[in-house]
Protein backbone atom coordinates (compact mmCIF):
# COMPACT_ATOMS: atom_id res chain seq x y z
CA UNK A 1 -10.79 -3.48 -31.19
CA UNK A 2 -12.29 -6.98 -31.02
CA UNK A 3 -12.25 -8.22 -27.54
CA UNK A 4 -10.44 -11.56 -26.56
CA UNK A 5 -12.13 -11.56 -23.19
CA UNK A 6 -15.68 -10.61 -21.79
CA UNK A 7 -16.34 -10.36 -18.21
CA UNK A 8 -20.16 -9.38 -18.19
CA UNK A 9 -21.64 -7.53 -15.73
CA UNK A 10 -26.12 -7.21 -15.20
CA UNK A 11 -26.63 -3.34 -14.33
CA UNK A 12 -29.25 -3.17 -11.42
CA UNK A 13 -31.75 0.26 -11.24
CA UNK A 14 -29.39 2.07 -13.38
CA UNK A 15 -30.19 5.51 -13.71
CA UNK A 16 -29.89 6.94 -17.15
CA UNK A 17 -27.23 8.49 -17.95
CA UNK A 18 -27.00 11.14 -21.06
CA UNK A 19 -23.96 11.42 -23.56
CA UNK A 20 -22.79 14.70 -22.88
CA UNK A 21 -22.95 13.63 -18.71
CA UNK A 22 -21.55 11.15 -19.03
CA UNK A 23 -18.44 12.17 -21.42
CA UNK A 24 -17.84 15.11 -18.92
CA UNK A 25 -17.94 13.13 -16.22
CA UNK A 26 -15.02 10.67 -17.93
CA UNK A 27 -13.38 13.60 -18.57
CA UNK A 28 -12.92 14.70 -14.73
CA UNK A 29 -11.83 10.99 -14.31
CA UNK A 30 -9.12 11.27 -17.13
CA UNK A 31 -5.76 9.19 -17.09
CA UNK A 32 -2.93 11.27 -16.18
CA UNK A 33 0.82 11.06 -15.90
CA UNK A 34 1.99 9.30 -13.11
CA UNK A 35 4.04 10.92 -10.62
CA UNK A 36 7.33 10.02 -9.00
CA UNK A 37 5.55 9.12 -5.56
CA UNK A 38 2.78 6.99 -7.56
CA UNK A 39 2.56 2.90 -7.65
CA UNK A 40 -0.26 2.76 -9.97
CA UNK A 41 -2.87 4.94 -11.68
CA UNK A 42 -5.57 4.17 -13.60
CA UNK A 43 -7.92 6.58 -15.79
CA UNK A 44 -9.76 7.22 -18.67
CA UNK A 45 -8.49 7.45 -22.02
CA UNK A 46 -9.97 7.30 -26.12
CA UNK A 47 -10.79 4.29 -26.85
CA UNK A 48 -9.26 5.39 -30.27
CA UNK A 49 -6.40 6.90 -28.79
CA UNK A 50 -4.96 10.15 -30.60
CA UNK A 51 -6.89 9.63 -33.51
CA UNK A 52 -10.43 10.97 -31.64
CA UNK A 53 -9.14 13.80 -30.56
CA UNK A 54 -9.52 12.71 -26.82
CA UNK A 55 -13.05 11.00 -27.24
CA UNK A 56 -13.45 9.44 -23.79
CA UNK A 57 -17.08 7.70 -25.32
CA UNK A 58 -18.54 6.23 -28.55
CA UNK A 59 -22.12 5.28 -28.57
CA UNK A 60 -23.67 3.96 -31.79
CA UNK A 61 -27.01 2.24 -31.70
CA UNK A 62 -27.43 1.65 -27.68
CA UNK A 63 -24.01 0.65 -27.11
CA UNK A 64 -21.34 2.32 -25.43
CA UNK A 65 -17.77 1.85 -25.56
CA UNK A 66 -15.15 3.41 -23.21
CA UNK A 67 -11.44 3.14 -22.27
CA UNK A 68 -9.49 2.43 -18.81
CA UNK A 69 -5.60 3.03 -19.21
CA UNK A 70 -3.93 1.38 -15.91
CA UNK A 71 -0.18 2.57 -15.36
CA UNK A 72 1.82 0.94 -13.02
CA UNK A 73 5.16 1.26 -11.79
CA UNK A 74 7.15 -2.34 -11.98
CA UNK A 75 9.81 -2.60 -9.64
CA UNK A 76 11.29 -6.00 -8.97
CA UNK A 77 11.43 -7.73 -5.20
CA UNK A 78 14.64 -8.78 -6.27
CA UNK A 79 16.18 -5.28 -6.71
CA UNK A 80 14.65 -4.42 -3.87
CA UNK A 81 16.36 -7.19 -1.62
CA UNK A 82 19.59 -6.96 -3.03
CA UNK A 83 19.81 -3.10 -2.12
CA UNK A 84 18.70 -3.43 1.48
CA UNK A 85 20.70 -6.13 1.54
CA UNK A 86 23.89 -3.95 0.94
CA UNK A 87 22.74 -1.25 3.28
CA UNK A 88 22.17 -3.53 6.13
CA UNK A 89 25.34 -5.42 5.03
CA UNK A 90 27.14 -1.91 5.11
CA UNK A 91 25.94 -0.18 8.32
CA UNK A 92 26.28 -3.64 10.24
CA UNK A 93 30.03 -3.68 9.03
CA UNK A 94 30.34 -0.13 10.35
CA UNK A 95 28.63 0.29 13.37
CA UNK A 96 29.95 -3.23 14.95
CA UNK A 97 26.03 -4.61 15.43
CA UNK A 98 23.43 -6.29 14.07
CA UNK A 99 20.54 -4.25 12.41
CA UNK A 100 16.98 -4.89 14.09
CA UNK A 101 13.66 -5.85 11.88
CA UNK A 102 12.24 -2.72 12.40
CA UNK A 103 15.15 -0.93 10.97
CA UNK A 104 15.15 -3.34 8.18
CA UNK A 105 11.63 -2.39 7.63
CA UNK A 106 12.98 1.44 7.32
CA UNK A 107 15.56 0.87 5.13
CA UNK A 108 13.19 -1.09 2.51
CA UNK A 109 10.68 1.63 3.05
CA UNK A 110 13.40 4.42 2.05
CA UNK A 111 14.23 1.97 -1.03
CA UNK A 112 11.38 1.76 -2.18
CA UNK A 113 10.73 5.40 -2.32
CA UNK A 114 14.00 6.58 -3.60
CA UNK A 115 13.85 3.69 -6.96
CA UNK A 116 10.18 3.88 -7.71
CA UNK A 117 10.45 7.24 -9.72
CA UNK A 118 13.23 5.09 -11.38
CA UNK A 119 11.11 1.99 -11.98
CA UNK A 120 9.73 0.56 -15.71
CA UNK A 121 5.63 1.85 -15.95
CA UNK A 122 3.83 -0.49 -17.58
CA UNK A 123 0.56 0.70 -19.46
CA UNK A 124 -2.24 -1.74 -19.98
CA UNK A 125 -5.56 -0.69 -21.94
CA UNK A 126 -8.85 -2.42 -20.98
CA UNK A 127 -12.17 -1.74 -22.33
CA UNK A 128 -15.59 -1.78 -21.63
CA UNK A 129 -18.82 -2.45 -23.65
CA UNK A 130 -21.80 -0.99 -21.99
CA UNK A 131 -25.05 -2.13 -23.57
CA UNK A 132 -27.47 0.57 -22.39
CA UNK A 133 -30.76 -1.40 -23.77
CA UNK A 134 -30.51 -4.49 -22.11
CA UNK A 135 -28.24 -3.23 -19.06
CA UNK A 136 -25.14 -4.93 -18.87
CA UNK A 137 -21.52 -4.26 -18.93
CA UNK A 138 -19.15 -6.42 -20.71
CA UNK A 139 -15.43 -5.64 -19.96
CA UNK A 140 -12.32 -6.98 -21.79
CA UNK A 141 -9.95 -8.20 -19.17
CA UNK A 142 -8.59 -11.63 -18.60
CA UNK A 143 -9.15 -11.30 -14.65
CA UNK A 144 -11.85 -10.28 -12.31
CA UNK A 145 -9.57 -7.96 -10.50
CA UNK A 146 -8.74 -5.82 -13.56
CA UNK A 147 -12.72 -6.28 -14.33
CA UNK A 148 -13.25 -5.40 -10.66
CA UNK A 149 -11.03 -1.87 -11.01
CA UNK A 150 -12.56 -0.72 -14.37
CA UNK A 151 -15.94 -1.11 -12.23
CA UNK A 152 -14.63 0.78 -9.46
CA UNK A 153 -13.50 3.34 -11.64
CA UNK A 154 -16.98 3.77 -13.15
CA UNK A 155 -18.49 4.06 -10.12
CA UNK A 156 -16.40 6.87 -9.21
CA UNK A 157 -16.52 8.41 -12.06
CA UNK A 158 -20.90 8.51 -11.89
CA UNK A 159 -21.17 8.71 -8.61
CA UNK A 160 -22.74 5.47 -8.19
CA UNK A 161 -23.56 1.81 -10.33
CA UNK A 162 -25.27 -1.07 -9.09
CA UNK A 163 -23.42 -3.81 -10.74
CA UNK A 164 -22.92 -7.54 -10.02
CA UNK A 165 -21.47 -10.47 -11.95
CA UNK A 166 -23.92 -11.97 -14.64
CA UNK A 167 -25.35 -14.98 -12.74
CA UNK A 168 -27.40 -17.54 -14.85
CA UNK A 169 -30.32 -20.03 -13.33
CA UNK A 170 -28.33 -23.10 -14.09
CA UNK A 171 -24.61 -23.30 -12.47
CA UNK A 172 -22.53 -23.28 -15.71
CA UNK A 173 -20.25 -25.81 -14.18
CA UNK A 174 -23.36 -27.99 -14.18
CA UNK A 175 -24.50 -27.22 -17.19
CA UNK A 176 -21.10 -27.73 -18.99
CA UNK A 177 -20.78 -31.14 -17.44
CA UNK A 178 -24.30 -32.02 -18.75
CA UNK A 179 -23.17 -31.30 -21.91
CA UNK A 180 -20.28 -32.71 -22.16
CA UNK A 181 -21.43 -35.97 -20.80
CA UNK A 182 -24.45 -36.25 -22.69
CA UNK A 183 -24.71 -34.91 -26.85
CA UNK A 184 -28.83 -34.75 -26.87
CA UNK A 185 -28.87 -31.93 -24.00
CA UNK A 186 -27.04 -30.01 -26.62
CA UNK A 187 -28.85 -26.98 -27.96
CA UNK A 188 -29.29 -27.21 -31.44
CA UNK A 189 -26.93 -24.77 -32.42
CA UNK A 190 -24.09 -25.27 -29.46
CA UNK A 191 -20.77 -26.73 -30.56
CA UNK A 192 -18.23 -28.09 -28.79
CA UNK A 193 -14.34 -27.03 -29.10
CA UNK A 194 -11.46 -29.23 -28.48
CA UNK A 195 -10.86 -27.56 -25.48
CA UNK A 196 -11.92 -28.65 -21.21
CA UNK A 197 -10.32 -28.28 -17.73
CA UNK A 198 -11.96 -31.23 -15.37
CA UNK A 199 -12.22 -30.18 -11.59
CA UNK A 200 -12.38 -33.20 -9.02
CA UNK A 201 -14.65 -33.08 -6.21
CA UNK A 202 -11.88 -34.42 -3.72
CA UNK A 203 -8.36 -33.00 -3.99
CA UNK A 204 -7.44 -35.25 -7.04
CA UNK A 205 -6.45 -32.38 -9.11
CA UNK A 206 -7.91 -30.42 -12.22
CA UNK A 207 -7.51 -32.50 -15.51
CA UNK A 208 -6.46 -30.25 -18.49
CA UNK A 209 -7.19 -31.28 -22.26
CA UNK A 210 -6.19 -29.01 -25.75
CA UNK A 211 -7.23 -30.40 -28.95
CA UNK A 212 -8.64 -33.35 -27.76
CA UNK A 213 -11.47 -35.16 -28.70
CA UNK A 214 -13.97 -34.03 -26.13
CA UNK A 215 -16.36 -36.99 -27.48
CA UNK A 216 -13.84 -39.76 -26.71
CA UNK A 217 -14.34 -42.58 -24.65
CA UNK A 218 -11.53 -41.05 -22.34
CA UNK A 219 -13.62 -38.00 -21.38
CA UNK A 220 -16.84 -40.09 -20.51
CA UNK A 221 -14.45 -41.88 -17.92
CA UNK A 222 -13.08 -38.98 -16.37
CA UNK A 223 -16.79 -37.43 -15.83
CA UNK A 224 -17.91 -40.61 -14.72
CA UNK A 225 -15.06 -40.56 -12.30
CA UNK A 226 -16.91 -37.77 -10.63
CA UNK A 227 -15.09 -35.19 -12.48
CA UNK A 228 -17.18 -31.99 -13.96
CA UNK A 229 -16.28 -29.41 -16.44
CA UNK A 230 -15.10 -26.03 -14.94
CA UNK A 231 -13.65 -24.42 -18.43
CA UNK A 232 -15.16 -25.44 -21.80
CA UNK A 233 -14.47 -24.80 -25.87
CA UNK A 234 -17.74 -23.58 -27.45
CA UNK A 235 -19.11 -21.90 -30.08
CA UNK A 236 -22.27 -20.52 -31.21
CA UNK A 237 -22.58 -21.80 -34.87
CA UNK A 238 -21.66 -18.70 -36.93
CA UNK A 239 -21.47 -16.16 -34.50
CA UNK A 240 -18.58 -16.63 -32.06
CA UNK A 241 -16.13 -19.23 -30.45
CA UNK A 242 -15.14 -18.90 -27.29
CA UNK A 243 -14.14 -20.69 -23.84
CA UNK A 244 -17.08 -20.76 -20.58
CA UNK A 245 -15.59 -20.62 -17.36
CA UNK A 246 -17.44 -22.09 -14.33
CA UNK A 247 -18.34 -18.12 -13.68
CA UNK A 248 -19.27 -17.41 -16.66
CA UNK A 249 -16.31 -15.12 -18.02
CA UNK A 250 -15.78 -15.82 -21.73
CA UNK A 251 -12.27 -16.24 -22.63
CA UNK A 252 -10.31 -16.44 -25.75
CA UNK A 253 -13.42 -15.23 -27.96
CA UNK A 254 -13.07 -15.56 -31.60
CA UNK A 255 -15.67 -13.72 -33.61
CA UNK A 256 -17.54 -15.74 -36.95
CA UNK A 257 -15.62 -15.72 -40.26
CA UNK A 258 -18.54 -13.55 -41.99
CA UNK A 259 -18.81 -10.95 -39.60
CA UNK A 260 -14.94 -10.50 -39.76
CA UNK A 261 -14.95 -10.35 -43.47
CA UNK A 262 -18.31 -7.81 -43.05
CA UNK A 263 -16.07 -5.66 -40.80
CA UNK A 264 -13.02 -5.50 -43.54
CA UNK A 265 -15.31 -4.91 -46.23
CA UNK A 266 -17.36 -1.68 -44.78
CA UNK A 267 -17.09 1.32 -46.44
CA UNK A 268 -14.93 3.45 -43.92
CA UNK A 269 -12.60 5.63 -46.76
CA UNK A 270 -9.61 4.77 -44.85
CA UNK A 271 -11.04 6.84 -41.98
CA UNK A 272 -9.27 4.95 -38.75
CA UNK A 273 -12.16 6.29 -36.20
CA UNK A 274 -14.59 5.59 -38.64
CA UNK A 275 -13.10 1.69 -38.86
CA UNK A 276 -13.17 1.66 -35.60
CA UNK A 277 -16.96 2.06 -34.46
CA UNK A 278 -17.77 -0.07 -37.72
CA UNK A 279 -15.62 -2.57 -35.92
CA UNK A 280 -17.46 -1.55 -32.22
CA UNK A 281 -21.12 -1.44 -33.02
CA UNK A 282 -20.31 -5.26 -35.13
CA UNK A 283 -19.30 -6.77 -32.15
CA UNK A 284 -21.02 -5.35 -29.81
CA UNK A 285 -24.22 -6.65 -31.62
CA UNK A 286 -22.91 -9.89 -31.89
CA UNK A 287 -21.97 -10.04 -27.84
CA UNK A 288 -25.63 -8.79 -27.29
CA UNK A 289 -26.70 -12.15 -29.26
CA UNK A 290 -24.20 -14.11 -28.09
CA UNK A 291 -24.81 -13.36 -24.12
CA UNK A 292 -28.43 -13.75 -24.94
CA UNK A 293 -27.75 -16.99 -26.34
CA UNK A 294 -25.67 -18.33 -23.71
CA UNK A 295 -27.90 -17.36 -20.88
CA UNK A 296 -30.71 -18.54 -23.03
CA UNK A 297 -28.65 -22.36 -22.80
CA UNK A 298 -28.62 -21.91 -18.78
CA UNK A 299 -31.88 -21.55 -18.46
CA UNK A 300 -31.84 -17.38 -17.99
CA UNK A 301 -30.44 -14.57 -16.36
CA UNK A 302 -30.68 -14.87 -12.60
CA UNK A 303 -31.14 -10.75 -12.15
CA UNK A 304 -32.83 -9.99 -15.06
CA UNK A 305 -36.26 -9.13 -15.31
CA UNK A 306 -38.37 -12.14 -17.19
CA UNK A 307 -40.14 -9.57 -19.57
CA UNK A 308 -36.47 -8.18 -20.16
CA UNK A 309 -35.23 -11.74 -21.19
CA UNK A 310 -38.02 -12.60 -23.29
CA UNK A 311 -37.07 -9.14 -25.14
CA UNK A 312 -33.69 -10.17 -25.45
CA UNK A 313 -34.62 -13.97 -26.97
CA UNK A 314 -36.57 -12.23 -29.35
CA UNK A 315 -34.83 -9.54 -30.86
């Protein structure tokens, strides 16, 4: 249940959307078996899986969780090749001539189609945190094209969704550098990981560095080479660890010892479903501290409403 990614998302004009509308609505948009003819699918599923019963939503306290199964049909270039290969190969030897591109182009057309319904599906679960109060969408994917379908998805699903990546006053590449570079612009309760990727401005490369002292004498050359931080190990002290990307996806999130240990010691009676939204509504409060926190470090949310960021700071 935890996420290792968050791709967040500010939510612009949204109209309100209840419960029940919004569960039948998923429902319409459900994931379905794949057919011989289809590539790639994606649809909603329980974010519980069989043990809801085919609950397409949970919402406890504000927060919203919800399920996109993506099925897609893996069939190798390499297979591919080889057979039109032998079919060129074999008609060439037969009819005495060389076969023309276009034909070509038939032949790995007719391929295609005839090995597809033969081909591996592979099934990959992403989900989404919608925080209704403060209007944002965090989804767990480790690219923005997966992030990027989920949202299209959504917006099919309602109808319509206003939605653009969270953008923050101060470039995070800027601000990571800053950081790095110098420890007294370091809010008080920002730590730094062992973790950085170092972009040139020229075409010198990108510098990579795991476990490392980020403090050395080594990484205050580099920056003062003209290099700045694009990816950086953080943590907010307590609360959650996690690497800042120059567009402000958070990858490889690791959540605070304590609220772990609060999640494994909740009183669910061995109820999966119930473990599960102990486990949801947990996280999802800490993200909505966390992402308040973080935007709070880059000097605020470029979309957001100032009286909806000052509620946010002090919650």
């Amino acid at each position: 249940m935890w996420f290792k990614n968050l791709l967040i998302y500010r939510l612009h004009a949204q109209e309100a959307v209840a419960l029940e509308a919004l569960a039948t609505a998923l429902a319409e948009h459900a994931a379905k078996p794949m057919g011989s003819a289809d590539f790639r699918r994606l649809g909603w599923t329980a974010p519980a899986g069989r043990l809801s019963s085919g609950q397409l939503v949970h919402e406890i306290q504000g927060h919203r969780l919800l399920s996109a199964l993506r099925q897609e049909r893996l069939l190798p270039a390499s297979v591919v090749k080889e057979e039109v290969e032998e079919r060129v190969a074999d008609i060439e030897a037969r009819e005495g001539r060389k076969v023309t591109r276009k034909e070509k182009t038939a032949i790995k057309e007719q391929v295609t189609e005839e090995l597809m319904p033969r081909a591996f599906v592979r099934q990959q679960k992403i989900d989404l945190w919608w925080d209704t109060g403060r209007q944002l969408i965090g989804v767990n994917a480790g690219s923005r094209s997966r992030a990027e379908d989920v949202l299209d998805l959504l917006r099919e699903t309602l109808g319509s969704l206003k939605a653009t990546p969270m953008s923050s006053q101060t470039l995070p590449i800027r601000a990571m550098t800053t950081w790095l570079g110098d420890p007294a612009s370091r809010p008080a309760d920002l730590q730094l990981g062992d973790a950085v990727e170092l972009k040139a401005k020229g075409d010198d490369g990108v510098v990579r560095g795991r476990q490392v002292d980020l403090d050395s004498d080594e990484m205050q050359q580099l920056l003062e080479s003209g290099r700045q931080a694009s990816k950086l190990a953080l943590s907010i002290e307590g609360q959650l660890s996690f690497v800042l990307h120059d567009d402000l996806a958070l990858k490889s999130l690791r959540f605070g010892d304590a609220l772990i240990e609060e999640a494994d010691h909740a009183d669910d009676g061995d109820d999966a479903l119930a473990r599960l939204e102990t486990d949801f509504v947990l996280m999802a409060g800490s993200l909505r501290q966390s992402v308040a926190r973080i935007m709070e470090w880059l000097g605020g949310d470029s979309y957001a409403p100032p009286e909806a960021f000052k509620m946010e700071l002090t919650d």
